[in-house]
PDB file of N, CA and C in Angstrom:
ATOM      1  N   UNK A   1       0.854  -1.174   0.000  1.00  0.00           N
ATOM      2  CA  UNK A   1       0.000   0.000   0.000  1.00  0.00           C
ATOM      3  C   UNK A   1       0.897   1.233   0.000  1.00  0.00           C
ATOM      4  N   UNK A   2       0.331   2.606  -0.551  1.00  0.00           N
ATOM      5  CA  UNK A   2       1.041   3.406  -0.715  1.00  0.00           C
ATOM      6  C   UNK A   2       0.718   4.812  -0.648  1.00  0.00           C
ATOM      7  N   UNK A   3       1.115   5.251   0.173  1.00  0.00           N
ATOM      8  CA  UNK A   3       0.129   6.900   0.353  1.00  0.00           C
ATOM      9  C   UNK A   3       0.896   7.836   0.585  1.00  0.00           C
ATOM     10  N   UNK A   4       0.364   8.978   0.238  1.00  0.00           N
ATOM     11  CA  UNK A   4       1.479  10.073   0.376  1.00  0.00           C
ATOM     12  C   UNK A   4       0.508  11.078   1.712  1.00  0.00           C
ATOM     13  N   UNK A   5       1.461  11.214   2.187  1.00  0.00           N
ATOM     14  CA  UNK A   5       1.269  12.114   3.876  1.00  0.00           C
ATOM     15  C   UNK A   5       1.639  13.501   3.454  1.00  0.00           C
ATOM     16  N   UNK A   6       0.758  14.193   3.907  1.00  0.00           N
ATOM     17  CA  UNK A   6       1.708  15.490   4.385  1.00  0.00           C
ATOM     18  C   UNK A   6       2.213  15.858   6.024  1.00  0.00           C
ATOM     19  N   UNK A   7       3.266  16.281   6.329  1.00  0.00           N
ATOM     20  CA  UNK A   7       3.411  15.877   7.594  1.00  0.00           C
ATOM     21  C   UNK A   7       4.813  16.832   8.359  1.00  0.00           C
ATOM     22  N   UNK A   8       4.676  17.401   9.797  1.00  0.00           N
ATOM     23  CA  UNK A   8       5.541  18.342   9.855  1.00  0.00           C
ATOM     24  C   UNK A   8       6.534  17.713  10.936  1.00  0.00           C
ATOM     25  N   UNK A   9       7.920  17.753  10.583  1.00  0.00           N
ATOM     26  CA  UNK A   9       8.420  17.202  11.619  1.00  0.00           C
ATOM     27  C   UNK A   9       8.869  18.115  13.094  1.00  0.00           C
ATOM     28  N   UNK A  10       8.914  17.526  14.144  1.00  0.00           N
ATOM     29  CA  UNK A  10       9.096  19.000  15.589  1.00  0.00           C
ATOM     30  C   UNK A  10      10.185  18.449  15.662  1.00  0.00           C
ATOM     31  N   UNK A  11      10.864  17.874  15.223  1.00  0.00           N
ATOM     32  CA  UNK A  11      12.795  17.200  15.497  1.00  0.00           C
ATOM     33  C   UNK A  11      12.727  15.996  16.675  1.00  0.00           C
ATOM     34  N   UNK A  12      11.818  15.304  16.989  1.00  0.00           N
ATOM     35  CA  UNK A  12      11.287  14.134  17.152  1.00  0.00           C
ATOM     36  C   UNK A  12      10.517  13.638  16.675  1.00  0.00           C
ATOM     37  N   UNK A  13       8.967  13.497  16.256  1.00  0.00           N
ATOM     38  CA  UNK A  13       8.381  12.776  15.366  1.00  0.00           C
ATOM     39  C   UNK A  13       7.552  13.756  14.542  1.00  0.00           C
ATOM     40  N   UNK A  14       7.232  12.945  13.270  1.00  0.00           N
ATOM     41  CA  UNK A  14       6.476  13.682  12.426  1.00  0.00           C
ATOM     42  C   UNK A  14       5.035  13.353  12.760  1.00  0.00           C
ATOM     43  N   UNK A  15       4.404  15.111  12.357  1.00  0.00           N
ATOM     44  CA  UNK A  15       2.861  14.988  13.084  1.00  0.00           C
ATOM     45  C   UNK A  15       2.417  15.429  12.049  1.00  0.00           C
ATOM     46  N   UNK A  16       1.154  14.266  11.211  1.00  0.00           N
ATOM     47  CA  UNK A  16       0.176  14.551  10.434  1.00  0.00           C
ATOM     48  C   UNK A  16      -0.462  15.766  10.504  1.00  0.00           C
ATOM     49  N   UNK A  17      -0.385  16.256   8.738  1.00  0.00           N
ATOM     50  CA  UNK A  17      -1.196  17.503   8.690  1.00  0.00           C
ATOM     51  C   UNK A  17      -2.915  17.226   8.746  1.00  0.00           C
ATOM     52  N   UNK A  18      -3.092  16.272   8.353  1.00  0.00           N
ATOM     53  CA  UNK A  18      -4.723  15.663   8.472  1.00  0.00           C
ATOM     54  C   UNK A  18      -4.696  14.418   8.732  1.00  0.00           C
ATOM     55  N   UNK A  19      -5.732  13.940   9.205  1.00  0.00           N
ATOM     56  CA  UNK A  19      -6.139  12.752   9.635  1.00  0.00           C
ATOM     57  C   UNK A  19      -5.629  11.285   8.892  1.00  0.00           C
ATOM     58  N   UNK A  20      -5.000  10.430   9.168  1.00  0.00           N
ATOM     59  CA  UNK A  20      -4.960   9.299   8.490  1.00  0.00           C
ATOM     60  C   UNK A  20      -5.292   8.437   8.696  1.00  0.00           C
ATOM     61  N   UNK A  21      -5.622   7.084   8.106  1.00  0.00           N
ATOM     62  CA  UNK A  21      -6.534   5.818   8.413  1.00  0.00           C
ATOM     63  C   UNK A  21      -5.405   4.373   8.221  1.00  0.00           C
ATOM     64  N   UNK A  22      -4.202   4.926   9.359  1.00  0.00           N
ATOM     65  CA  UNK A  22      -3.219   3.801   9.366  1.00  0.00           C
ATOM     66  C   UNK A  22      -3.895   2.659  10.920  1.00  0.00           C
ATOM     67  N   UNK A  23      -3.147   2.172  10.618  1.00  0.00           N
ATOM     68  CA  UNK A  23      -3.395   1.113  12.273  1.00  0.00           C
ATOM     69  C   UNK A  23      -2.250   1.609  13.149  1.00  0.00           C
ATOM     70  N   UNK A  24      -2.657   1.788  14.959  1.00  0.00           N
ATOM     71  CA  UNK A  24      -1.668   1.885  15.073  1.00  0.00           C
ATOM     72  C   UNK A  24      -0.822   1.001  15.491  1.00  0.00           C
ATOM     73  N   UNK A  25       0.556   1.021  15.746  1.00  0.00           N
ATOM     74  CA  UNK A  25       1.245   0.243  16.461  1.00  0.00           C
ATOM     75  C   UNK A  25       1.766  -0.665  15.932  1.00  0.00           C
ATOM     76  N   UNK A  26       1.528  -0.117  14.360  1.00  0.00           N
ATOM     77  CA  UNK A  26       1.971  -1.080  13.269  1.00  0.00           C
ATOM     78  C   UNK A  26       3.577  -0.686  12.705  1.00  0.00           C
ATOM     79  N   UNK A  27       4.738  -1.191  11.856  1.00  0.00           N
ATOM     80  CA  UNK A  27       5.465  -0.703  11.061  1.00  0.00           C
ATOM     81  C   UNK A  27       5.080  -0.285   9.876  1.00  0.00           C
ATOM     82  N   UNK A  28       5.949   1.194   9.390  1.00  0.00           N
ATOM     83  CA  UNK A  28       5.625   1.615   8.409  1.00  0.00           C
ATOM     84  C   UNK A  28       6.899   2.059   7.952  1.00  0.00           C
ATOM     85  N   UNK A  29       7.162   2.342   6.068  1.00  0.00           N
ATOM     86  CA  UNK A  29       8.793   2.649   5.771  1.00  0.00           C
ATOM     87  C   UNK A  29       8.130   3.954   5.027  1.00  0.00           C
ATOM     88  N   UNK A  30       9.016   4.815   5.907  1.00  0.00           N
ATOM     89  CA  UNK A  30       8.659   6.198   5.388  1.00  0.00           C
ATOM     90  C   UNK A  30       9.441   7.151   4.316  1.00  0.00           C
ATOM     91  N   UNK A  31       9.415   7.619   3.278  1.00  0.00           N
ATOM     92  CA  UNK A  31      10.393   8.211   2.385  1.00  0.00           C
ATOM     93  C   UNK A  31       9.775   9.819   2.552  1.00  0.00           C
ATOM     94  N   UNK A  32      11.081  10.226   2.478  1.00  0.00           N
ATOM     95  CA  UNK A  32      10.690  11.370   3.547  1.00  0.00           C
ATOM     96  C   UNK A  32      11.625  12.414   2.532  1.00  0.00           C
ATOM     97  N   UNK A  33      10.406  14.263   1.610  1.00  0.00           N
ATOM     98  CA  UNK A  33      11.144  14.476   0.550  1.00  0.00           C
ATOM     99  C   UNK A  33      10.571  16.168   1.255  1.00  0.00           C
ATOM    100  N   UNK A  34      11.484  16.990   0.598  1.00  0.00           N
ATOM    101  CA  UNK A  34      10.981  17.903   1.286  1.00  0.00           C
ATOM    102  C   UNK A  34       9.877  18.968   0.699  1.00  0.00           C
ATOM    103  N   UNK A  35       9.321  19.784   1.168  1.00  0.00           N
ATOM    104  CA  UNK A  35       8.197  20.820   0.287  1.00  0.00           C
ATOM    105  C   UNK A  35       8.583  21.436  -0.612  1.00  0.00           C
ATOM    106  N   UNK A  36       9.828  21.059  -0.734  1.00  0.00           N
ATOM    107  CA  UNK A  36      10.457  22.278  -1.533  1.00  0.00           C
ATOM    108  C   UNK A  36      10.694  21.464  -2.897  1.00  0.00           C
ATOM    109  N   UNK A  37      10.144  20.160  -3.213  1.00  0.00           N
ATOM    110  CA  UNK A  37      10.037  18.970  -3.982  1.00  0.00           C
ATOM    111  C   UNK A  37       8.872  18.951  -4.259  1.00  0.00           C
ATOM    112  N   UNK A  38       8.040  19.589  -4.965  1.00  0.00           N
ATOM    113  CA  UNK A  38       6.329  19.393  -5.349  1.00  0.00           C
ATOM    114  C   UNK A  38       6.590  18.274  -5.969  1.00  0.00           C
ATOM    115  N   UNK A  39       5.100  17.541  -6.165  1.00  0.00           N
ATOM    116  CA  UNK A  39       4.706  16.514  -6.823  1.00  0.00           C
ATOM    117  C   UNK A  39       3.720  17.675  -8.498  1.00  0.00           C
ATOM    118  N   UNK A  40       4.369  17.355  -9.137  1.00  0.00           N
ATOM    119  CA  UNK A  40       3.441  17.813 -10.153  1.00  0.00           C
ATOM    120  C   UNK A  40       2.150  17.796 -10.545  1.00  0.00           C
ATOM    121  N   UNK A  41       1.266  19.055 -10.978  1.00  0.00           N
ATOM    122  CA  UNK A  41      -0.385  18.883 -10.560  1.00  0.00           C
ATOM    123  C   UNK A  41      -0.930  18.071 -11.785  1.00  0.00           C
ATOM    124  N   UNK A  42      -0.582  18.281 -13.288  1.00  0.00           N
ATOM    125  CA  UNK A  42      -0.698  17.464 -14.379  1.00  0.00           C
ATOM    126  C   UNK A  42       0.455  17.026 -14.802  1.00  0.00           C
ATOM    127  N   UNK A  43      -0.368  15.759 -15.615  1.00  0.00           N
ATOM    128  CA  UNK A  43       0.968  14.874 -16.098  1.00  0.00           C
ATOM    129  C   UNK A  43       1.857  15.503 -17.257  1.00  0.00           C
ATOM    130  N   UNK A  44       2.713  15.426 -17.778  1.00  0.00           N
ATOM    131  CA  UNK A  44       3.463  15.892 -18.779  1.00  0.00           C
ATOM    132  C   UNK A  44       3.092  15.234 -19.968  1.00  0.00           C
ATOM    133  N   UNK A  45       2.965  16.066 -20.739  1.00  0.00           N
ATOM    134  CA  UNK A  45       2.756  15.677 -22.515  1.00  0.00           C
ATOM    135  C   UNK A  45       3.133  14.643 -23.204  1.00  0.00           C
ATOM    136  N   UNK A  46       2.085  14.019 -23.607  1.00  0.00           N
ATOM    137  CA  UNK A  46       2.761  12.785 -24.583  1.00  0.00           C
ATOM    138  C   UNK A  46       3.646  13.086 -25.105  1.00  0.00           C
ATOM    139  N   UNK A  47       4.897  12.283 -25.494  1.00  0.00           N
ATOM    140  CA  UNK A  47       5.701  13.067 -26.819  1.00  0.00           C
ATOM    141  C   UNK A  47       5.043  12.767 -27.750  1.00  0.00           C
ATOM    142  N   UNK A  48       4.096  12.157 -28.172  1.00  0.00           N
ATOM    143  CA  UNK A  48       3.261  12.394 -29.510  1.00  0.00           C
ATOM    144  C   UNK A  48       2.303  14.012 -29.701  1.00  0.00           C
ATOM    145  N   UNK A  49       2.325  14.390 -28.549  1.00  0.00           N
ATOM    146  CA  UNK A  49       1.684  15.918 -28.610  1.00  0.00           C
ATOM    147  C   UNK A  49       3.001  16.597 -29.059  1.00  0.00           C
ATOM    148  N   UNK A  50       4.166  16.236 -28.242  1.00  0.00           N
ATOM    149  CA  UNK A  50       5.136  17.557 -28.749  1.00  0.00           C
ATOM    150  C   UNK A  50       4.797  17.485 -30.236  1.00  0.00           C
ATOM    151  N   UNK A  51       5.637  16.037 -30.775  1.00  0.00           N
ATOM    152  CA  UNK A  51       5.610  15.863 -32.240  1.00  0.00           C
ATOM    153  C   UNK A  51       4.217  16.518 -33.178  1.00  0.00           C
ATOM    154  N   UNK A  52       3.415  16.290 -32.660  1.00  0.00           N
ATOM    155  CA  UNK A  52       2.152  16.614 -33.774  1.00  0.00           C
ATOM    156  C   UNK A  52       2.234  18.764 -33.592  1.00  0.00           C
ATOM    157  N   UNK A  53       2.843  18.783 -32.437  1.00  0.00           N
ATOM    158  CA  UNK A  53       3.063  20.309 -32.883  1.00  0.00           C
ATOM    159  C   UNK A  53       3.932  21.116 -33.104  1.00  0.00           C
ATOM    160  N   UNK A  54       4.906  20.010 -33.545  1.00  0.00           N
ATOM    161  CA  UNK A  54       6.245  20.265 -34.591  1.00  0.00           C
ATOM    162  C   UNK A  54       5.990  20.316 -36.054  1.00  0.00           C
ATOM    163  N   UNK A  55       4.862  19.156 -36.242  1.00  0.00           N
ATOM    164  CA  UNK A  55       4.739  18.851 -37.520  1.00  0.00           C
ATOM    165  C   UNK A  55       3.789  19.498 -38.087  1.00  0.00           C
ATOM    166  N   UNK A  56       3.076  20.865 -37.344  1.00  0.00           N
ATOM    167  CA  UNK A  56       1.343  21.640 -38.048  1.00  0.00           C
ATOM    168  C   UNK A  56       2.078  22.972 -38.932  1.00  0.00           C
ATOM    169  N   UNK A  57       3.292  23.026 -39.026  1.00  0.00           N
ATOM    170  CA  UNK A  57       4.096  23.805 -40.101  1.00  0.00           C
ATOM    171  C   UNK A  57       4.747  23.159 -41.140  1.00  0.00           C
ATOM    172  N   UNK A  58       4.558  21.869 -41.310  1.00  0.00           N
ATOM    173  CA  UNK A  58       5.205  20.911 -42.385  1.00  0.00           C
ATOM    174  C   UNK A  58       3.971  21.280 -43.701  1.00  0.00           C
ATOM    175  N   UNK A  59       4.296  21.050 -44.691  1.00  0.00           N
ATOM    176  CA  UNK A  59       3.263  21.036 -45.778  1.00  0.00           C
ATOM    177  C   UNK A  59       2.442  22.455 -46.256  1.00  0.00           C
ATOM    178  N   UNK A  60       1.695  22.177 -46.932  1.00  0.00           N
ATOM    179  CA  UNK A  60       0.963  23.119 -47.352  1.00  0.00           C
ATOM    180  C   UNK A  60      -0.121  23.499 -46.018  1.00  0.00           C
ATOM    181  N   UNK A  61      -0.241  24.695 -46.267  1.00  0.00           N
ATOM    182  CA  UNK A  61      -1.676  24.862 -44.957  1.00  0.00           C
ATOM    183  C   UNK A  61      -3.225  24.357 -45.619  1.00  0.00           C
ATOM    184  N   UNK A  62      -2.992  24.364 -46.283  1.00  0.00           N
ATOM    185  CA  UNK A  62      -5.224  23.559 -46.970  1.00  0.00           C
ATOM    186  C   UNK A  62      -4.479  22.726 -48.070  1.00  0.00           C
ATOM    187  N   UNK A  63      -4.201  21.144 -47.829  1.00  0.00           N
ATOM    188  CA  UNK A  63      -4.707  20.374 -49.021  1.00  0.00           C
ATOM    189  C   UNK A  63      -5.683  20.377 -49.992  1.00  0.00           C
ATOM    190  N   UNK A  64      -6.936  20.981 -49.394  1.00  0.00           N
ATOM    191  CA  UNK A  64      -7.932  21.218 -50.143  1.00  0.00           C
ATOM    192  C   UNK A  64      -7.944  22.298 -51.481  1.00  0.00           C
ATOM    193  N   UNK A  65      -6.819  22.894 -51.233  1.00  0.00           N
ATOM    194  CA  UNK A  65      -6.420  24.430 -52.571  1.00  0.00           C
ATOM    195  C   UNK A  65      -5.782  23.241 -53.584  1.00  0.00           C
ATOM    196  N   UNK A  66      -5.097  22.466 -53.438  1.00  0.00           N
ATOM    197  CA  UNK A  66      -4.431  21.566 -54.726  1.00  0.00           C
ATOM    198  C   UNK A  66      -4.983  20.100 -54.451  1.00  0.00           C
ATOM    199  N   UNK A  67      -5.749  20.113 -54.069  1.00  0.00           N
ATOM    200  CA  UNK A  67      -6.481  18.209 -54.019  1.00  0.00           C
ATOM    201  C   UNK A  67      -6.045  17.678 -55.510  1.00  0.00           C
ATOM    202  N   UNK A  68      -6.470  17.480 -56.239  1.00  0.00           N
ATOM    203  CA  UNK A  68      -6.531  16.867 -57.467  1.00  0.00           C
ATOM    204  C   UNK A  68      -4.768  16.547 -57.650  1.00  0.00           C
ATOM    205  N   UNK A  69      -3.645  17.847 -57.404  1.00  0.00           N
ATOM    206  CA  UNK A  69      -2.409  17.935 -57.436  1.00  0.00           C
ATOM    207  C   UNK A  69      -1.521  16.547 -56.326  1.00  0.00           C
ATOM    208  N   UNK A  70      -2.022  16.801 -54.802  1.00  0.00           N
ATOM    209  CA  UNK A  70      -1.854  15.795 -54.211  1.00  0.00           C
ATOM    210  C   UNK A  70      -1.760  14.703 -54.063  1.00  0.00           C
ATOM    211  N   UNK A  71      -3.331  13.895 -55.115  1.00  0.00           N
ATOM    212  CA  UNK A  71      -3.586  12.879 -55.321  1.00  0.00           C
ATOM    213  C   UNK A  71      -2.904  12.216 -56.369  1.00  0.00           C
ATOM    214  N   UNK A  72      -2.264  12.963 -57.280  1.00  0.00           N
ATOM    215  CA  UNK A  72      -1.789  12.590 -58.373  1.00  0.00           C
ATOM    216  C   UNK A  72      -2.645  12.898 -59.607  1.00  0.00           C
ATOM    217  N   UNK A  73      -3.606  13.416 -59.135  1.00  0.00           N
ATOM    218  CA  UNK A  73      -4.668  13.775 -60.572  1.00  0.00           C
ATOM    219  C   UNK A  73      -3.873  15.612 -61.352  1.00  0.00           C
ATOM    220  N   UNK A  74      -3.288  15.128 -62.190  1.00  0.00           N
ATOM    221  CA  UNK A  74      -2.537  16.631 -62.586  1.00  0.00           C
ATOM    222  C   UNK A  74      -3.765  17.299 -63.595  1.00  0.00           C
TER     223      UNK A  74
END
């Protein structure tokens, strides 16, 4: 199981910023990062998004002005 805490330490133990639904008296392995380390709010871009908006300056802007040319119909 895996949860992320927010949590302040007093230089003996760390005290939950809100309520948590651990057991007590149990072991737990804590990885411990500081605030100054956000977790990012959205995920980062496919690289198929970068690419497709690398590639909206390739070509002509309207296929539709030379269709017949495109297709091979001269």
């Amino acid at each position: 199981m895996t949860k992320v805490l927010h949590a302040v330490f007093d230089g003996k133990v760390f005290q939950p910023k809100e309520p948590i639904d651990l057991a007590p008296n149990t072991s737990w392995i804590l990885l411990v990062t500081s605030d100054a380390l956000k977790f990012p709010t959205e995920p980062a871009p496919h690289p198929f998004e970068r690419t497709g908006a690398l590639a909206t300056d390739m070509g002509p802007a309207d296929l539709s002005e030379r269709f017949d040319y495109y297709i091979g119909r001269r």
